[in-house]
N, C-alpha and C. Protein backbone atom coordinates (compact mmCIF):
# COMPACT_ATOMS: atom_id res chain seq x y z
N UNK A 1 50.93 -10.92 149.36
CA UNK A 1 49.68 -11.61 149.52
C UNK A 1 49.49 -11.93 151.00
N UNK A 2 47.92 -11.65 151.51
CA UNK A 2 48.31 -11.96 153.11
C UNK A 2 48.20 -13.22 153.15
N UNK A 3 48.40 -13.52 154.45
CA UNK A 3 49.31 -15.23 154.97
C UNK A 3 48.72 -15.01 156.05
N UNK A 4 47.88 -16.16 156.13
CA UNK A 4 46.99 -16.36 157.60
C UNK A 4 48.04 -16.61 158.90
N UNK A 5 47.41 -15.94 159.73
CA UNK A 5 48.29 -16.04 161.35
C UNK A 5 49.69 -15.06 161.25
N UNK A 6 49.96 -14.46 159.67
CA UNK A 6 51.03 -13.89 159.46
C UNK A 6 51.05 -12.68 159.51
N UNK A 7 50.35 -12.16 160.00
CA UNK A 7 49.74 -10.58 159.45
C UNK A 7 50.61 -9.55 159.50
N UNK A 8 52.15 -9.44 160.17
CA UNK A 8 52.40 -8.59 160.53
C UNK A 8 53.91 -8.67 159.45
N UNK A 9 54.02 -9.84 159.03
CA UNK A 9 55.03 -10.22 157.67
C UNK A 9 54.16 -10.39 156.73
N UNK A 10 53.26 -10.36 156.55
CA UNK A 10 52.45 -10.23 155.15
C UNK A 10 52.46 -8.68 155.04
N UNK A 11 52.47 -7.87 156.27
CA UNK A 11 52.09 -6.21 155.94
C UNK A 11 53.65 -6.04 155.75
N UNK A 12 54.53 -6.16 155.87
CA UNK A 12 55.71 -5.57 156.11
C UNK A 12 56.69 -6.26 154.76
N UNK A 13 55.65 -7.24 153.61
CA UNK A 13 56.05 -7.72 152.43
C UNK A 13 55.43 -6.61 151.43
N UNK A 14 54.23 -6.41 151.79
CA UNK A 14 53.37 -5.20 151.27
C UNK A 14 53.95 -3.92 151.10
N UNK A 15 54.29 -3.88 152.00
CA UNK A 15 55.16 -2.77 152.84
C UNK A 15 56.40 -2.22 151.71
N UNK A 16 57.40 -3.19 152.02
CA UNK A 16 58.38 -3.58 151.51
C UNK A 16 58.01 -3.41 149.95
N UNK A 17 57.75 -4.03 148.96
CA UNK A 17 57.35 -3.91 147.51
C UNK A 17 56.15 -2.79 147.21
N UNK A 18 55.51 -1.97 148.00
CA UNK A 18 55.28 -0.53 147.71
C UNK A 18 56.24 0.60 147.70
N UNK A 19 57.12 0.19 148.97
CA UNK A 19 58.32 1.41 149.00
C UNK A 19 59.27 0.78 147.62
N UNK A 20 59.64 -0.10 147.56
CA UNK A 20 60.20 -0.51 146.18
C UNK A 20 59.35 0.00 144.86
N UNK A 21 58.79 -0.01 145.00
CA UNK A 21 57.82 0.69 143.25
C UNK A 21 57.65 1.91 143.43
N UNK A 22 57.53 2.53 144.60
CA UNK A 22 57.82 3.73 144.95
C UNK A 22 59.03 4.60 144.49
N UNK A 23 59.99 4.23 145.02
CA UNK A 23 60.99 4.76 144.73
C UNK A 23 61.77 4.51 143.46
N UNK A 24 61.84 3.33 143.01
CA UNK A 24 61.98 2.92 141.66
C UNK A 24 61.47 4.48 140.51
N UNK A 25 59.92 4.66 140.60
CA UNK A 25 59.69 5.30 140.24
C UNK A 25 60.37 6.75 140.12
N UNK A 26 60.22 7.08 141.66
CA UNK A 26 61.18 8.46 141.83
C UNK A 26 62.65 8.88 141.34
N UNK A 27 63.35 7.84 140.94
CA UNK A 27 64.33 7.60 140.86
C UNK A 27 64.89 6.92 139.88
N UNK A 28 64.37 6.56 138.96
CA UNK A 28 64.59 5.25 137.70
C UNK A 28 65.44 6.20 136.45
N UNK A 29 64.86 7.55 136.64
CA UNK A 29 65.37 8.74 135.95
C UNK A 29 66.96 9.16 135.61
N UNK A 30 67.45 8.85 137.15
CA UNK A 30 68.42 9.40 137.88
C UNK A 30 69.63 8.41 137.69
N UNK A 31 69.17 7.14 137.15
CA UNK A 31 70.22 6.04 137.19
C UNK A 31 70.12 5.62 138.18
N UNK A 32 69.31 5.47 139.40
CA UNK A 32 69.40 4.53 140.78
C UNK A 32 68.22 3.38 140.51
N UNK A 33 68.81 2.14 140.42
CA UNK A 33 68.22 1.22 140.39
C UNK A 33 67.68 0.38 141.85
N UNK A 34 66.55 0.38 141.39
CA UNK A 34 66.09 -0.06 143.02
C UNK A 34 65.10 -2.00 143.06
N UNK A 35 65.02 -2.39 143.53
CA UNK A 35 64.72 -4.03 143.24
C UNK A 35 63.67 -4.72 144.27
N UNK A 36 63.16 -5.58 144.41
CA UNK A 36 62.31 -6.07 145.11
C UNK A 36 62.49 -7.48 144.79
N UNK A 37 63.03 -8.16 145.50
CA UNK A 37 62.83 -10.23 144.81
C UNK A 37 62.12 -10.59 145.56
N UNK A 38 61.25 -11.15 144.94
CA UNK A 38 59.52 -11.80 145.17
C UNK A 38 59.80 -13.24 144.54
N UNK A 39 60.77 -14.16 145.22
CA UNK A 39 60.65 -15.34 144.92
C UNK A 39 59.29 -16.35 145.30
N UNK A 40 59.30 -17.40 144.55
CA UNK A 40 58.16 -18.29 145.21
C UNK A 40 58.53 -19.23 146.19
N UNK A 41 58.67 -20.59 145.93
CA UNK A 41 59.35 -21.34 147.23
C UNK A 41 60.92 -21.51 146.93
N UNK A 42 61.61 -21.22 147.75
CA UNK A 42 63.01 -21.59 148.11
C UNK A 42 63.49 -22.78 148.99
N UNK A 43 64.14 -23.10 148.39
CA UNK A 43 65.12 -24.34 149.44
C UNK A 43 65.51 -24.09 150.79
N UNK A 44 64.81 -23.61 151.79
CA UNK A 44 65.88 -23.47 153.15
C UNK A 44 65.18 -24.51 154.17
N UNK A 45 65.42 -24.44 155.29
CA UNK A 45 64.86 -25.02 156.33
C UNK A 45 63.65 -24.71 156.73
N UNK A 46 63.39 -23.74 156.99
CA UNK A 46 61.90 -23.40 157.22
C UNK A 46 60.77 -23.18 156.03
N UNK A 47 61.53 -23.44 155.30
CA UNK A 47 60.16 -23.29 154.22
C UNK A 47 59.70 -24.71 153.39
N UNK A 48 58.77 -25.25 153.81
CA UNK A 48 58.42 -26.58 153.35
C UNK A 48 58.35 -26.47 151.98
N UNK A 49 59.36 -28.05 151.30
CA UNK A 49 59.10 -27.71 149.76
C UNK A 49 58.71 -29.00 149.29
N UNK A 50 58.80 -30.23 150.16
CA UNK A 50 58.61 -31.72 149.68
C UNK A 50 57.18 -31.75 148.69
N UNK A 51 56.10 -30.71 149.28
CA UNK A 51 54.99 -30.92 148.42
C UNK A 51 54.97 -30.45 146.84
N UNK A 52 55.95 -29.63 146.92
CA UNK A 52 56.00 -28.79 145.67
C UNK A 52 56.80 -28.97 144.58
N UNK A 53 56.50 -28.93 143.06
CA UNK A 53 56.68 -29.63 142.21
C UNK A 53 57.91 -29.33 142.05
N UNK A 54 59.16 -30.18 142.00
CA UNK A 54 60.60 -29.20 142.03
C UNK A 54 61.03 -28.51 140.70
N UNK A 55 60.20 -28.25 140.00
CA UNK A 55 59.94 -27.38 138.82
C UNK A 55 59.87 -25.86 139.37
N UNK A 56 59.00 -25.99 140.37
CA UNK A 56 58.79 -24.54 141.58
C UNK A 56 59.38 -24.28 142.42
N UNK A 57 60.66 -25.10 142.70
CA UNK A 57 61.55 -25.12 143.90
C UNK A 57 62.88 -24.30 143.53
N UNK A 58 63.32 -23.05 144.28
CA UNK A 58 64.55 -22.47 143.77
C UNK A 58 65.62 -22.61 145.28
N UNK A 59 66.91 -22.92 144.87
CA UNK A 59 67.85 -22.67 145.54
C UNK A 59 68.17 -21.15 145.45
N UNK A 60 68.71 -20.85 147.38
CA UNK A 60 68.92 -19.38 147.32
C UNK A 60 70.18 -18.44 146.14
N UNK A 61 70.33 -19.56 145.85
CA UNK A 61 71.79 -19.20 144.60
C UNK A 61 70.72 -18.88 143.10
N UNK A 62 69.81 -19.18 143.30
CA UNK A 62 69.21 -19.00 141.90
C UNK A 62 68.56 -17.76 141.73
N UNK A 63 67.98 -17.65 143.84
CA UNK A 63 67.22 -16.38 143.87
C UNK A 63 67.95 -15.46 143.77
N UNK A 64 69.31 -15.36 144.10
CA UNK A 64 70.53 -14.44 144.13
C UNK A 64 70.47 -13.80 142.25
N UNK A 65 70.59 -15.17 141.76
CA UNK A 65 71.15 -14.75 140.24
C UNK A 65 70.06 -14.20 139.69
N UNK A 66 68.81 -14.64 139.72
CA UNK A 66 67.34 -14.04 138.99
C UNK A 66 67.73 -12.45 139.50
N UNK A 67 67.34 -12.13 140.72
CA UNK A 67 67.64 -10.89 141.52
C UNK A 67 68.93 -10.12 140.75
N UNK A 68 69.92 -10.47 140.70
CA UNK A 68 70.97 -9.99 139.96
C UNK A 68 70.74 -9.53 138.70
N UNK A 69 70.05 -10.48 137.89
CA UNK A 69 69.94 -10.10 136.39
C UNK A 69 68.72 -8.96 136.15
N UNK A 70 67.81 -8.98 137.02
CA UNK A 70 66.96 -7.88 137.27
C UNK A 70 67.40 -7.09 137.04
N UNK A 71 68.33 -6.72 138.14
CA UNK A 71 69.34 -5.46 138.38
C UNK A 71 69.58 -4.85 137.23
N UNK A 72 70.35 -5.81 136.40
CA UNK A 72 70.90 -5.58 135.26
C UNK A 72 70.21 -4.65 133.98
N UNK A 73 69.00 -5.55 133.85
CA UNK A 73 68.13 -5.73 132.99
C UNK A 73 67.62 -4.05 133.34
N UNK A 74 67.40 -3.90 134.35
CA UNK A 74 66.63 -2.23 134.87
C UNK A 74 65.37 -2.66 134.34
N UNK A 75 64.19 -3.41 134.17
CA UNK A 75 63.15 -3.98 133.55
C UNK A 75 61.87 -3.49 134.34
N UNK A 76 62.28 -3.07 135.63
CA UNK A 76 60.96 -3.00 136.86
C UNK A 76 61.23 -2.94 137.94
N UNK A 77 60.41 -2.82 139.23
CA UNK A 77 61.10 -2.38 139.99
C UNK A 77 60.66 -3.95 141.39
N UNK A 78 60.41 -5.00 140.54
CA UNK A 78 60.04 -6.46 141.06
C UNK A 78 60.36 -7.47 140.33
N UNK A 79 61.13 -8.28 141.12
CA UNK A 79 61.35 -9.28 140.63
C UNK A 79 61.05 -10.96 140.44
N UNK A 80 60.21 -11.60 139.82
CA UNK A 80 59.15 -13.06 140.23
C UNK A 80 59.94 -13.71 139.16
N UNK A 81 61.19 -14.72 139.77
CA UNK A 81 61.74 -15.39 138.93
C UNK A 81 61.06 -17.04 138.48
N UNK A 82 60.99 -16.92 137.49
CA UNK A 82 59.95 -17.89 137.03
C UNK A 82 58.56 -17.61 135.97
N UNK A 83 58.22 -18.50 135.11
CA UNK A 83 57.18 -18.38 134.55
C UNK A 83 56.16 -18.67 135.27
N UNK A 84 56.10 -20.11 136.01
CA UNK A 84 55.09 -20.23 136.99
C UNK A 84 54.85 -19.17 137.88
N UNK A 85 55.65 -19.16 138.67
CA UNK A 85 55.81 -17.79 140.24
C UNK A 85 54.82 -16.71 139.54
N UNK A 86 55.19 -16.33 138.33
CA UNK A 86 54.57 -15.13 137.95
C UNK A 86 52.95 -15.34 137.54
N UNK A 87 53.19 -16.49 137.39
CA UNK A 87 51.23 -16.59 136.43
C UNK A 87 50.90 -16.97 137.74
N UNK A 88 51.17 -17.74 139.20
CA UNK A 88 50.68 -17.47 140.49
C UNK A 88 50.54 -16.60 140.60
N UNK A 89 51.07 -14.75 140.59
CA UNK A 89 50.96 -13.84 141.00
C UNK A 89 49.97 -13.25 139.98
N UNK A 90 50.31 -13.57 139.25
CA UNK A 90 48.87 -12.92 138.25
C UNK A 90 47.63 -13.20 138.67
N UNK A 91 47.38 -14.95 139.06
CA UNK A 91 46.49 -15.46 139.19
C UNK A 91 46.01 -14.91 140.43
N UNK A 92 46.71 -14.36 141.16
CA UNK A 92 46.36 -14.02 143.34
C UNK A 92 45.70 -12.74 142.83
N UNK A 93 46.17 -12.17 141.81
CA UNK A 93 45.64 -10.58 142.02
C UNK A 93 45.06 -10.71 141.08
N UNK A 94 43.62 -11.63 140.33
CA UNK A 94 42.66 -11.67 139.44
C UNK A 94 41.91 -12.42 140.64
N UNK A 95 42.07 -13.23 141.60
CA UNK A 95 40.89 -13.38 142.86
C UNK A 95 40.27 -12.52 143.54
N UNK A 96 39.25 -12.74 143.73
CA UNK A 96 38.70 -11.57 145.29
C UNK A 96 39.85 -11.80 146.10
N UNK A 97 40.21 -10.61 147.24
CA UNK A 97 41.07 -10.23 148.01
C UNK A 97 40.65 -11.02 148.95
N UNK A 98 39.60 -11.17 149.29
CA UNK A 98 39.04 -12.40 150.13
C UNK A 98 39.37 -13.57 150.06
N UNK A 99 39.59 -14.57 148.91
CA UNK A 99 40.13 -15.78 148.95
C UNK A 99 41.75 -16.30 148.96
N UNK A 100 42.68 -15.24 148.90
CA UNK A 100 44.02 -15.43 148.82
C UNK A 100 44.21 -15.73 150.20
N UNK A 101 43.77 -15.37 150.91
CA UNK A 101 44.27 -16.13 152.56
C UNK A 101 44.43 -17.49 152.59
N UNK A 102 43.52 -17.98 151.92
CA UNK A 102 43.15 -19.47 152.15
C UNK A 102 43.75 -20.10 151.50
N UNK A 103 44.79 -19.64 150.06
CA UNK A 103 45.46 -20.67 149.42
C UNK A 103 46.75 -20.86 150.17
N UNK A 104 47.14 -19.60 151.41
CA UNK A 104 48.10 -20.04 151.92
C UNK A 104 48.16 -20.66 153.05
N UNK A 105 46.95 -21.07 154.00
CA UNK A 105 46.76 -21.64 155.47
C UNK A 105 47.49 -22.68 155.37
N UNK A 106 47.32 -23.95 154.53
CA UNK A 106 47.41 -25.17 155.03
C UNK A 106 48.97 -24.93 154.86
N UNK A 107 49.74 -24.33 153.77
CA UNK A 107 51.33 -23.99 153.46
C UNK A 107 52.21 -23.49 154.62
N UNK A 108 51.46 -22.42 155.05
CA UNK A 108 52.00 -21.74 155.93
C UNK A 108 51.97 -22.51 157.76
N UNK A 109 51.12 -23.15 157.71
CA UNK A 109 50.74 -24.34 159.08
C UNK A 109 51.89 -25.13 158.76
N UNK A 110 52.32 -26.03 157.82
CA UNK A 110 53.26 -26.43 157.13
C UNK A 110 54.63 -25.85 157.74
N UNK A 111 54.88 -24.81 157.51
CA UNK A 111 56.22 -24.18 157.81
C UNK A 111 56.09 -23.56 158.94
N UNK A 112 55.21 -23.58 159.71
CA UNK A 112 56.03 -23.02 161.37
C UNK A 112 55.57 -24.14 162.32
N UNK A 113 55.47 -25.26 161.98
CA UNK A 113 55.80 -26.86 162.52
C UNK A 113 56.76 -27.32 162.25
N UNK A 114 57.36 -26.78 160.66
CA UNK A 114 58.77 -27.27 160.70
C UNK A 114 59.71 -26.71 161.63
N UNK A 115 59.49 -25.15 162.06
CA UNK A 115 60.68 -24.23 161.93
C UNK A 115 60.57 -24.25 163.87
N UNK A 116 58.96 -25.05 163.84
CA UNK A 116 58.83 -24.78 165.93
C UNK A 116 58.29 -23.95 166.10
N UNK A 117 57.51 -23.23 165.36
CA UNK A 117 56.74 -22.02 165.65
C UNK A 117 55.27 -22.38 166.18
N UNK A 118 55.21 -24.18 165.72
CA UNK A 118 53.47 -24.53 166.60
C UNK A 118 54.07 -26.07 166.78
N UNK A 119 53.21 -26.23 167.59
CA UNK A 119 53.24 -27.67 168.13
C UNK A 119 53.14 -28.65 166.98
């Protein structure tokens, strides 16, 4: 989803989870399992989570294990651990392509004040 002021890690997330469904595809045949983890918010330092309901909050140990069981599972070639995370992603790609910028400005202003990336 693009991310205002982000444009060049929003293309290179894009990026990233096309060559993943990509090849998944090419290859799913063959026994090579290929993965993409598309978590929502995580616990680290730079990613602001105080606002967010800790129902939506994952430690990187959780994103590890969701990601893992994917693997397992061979289910797809993406992984959105969570019921919420996923009906967000449902919900971003039933908007005009036009309004998804904007649900992430004020989030993303948020996290590169934490991390020092703006004044």
């Amino acid at each position: 989803m693009p991310k205002p002021d982000l444009a060049v890690y929003s293309a290179t997330k894009a990026y990233t989870t096309a060559l993943t469904e990509a090849l998944w595809a090419a290859h799913r045949a063959d026994g090579v399992r290929v993965l993409a983890s598309c978590p929502g918010v995580t616990r680290t330092e730079c990613q602001p989570h105080e606002d967010v309901p800790p129902a939506l909050v994952r430690t990187p140990e959780q994103v590890v294990a969701a990601a893992l069981r994917a693997l397992r599972r061979g289910t797809g070639p993406t992984a959105v651990p969570g019921a919420a995370d996923r009906l967000f992603v449902l919900a971003a790609r039933l908007l005009p392509r036009r309004r998804t910028p904007a649900l992430f400005a004020q989030q993303d202003a948020k996290a590169r004040r934490r991390c020092g990336w703006l004044p």
